[in-house]
C-alpha atoms as a PDB file:
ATOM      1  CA  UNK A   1      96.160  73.074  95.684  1.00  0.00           C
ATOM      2  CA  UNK A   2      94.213  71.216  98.040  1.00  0.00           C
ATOM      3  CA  UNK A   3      90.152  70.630  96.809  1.00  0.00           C
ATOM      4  CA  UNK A   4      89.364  73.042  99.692  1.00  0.00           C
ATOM      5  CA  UNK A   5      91.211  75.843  98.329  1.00  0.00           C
ATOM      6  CA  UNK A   6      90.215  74.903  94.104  1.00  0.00           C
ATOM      7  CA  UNK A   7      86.250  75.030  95.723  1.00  0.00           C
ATOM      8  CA  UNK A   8      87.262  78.617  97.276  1.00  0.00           C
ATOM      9  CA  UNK A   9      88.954  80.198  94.372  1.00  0.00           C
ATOM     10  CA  UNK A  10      86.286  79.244  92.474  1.00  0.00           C
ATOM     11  CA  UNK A  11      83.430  80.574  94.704  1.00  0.00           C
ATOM     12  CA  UNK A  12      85.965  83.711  94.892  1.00  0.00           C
ATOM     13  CA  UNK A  13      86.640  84.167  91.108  1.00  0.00           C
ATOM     14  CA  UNK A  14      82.718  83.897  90.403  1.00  0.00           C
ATOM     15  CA  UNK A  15      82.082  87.008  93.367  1.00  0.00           C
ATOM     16  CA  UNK A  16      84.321  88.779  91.955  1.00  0.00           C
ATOM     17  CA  UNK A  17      84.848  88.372  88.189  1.00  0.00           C
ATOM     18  CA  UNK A  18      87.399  91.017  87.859  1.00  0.00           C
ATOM     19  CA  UNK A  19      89.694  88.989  89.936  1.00  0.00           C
ATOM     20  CA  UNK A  20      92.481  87.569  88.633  1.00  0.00           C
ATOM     21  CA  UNK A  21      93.411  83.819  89.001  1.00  0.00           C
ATOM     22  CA  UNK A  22      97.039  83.558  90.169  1.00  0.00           C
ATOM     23  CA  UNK A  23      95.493  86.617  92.874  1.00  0.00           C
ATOM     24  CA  UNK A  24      92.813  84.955  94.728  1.00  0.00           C
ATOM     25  CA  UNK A  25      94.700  83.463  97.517  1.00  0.00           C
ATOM     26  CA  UNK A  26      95.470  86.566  98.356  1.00  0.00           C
ATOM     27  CA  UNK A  27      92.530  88.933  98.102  1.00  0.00           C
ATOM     28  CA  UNK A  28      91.472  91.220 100.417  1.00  0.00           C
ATOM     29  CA  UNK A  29      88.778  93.786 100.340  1.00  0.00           C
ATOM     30  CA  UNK A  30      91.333  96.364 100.289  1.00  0.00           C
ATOM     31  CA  UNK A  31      92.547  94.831  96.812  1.00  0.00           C
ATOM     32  CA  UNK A  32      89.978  93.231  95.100  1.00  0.00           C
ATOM     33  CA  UNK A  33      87.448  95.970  93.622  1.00  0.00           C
ATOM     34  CA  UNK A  34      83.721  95.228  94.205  1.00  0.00           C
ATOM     35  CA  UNK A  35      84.046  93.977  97.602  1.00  0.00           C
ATOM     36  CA  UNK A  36      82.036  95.329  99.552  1.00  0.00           C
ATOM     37  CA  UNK A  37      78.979  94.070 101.986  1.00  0.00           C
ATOM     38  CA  UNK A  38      76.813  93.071  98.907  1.00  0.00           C
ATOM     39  CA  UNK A  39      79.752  90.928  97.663  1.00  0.00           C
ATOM     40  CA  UNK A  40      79.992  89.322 101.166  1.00  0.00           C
ATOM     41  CA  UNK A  41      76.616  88.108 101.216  1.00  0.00           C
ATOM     42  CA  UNK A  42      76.779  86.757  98.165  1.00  0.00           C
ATOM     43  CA  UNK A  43      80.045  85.213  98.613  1.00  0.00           C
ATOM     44  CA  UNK A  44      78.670  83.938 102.317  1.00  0.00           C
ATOM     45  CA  UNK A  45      75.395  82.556 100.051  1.00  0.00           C
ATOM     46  CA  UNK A  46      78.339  80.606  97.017  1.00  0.00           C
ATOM     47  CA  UNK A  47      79.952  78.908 100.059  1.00  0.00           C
ATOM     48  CA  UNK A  48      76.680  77.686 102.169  1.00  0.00           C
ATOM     49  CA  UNK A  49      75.609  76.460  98.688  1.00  0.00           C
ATOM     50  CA  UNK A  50      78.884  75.065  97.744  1.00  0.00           C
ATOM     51  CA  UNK A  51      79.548  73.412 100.923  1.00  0.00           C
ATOM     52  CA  UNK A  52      76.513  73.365 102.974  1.00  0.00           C
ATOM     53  CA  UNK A  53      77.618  75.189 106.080  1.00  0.00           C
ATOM     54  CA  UNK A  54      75.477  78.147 107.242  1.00  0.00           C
ATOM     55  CA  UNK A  55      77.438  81.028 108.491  1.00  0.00           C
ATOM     56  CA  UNK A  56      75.171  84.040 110.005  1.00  0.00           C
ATOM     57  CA  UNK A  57      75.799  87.560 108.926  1.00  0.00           C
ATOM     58  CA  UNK A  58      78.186  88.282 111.892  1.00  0.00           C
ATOM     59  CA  UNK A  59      80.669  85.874 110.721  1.00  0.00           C
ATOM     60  CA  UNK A  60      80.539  86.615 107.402  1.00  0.00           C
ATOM     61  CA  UNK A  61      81.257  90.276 108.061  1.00  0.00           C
ATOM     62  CA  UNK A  62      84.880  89.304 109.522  1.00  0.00           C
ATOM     63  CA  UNK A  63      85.197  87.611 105.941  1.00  0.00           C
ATOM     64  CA  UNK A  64      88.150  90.700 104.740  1.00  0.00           C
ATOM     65  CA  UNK A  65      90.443  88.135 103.023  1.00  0.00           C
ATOM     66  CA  UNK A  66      90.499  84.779 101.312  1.00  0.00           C
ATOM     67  CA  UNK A  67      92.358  83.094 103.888  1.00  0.00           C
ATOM     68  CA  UNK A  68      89.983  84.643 106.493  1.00  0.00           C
ATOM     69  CA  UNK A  69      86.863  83.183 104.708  1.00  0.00           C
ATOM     70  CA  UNK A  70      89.285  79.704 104.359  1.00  0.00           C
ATOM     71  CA  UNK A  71      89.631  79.655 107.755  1.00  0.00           C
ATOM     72  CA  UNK A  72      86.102  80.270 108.950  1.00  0.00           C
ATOM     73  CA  UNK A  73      85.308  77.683 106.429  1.00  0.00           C
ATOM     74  CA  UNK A  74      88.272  75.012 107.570  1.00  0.00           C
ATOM     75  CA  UNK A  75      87.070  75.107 111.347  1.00  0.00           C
ATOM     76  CA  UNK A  76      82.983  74.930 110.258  1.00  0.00           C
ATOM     77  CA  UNK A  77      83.745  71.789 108.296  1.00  0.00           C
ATOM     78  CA  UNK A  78      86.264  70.189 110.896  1.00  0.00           C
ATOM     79  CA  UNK A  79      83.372  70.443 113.660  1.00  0.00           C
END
């Protein structure tokens, strides 16, 4: 697992507490319960703490799975 994706799943298993470990990489809002647009923000507010990237409320909102937010996150940190 790269440091990237042990930052994420940590971020993700803090959201959503209910989540289970081995099933973060592949949560979606459709299968995690909780997440809804209250858990987005505060997901979008663990990752611009985490790793200092600002992402507006628009982007966030496409955030529907962890590789979604991964990706957003991957491209904001490689410039």
């Amino acid at each position: 697992m790269s440091d990237l994706d042990a930052r994420l799943s940590s971020l993700f298993l803090a959201a959503f507490p209910g989540l289970d470990v081995g099933a973060v990489r592949a949560a979606t809002q459709d299968s995690t319960a909780g997440w809804d647009s209250v858990a987005t923000v505060m997901l979008a507010s663990l990752v611009e703490e985490e790793f200092g990237e600002g992402f507006d409320m628009d982007e966030a909102a496409d955030w529907s799975s962890y590789q979604a937010v991964r990706l957003s996150l991957e491209k904001r940190l490689s410039g």
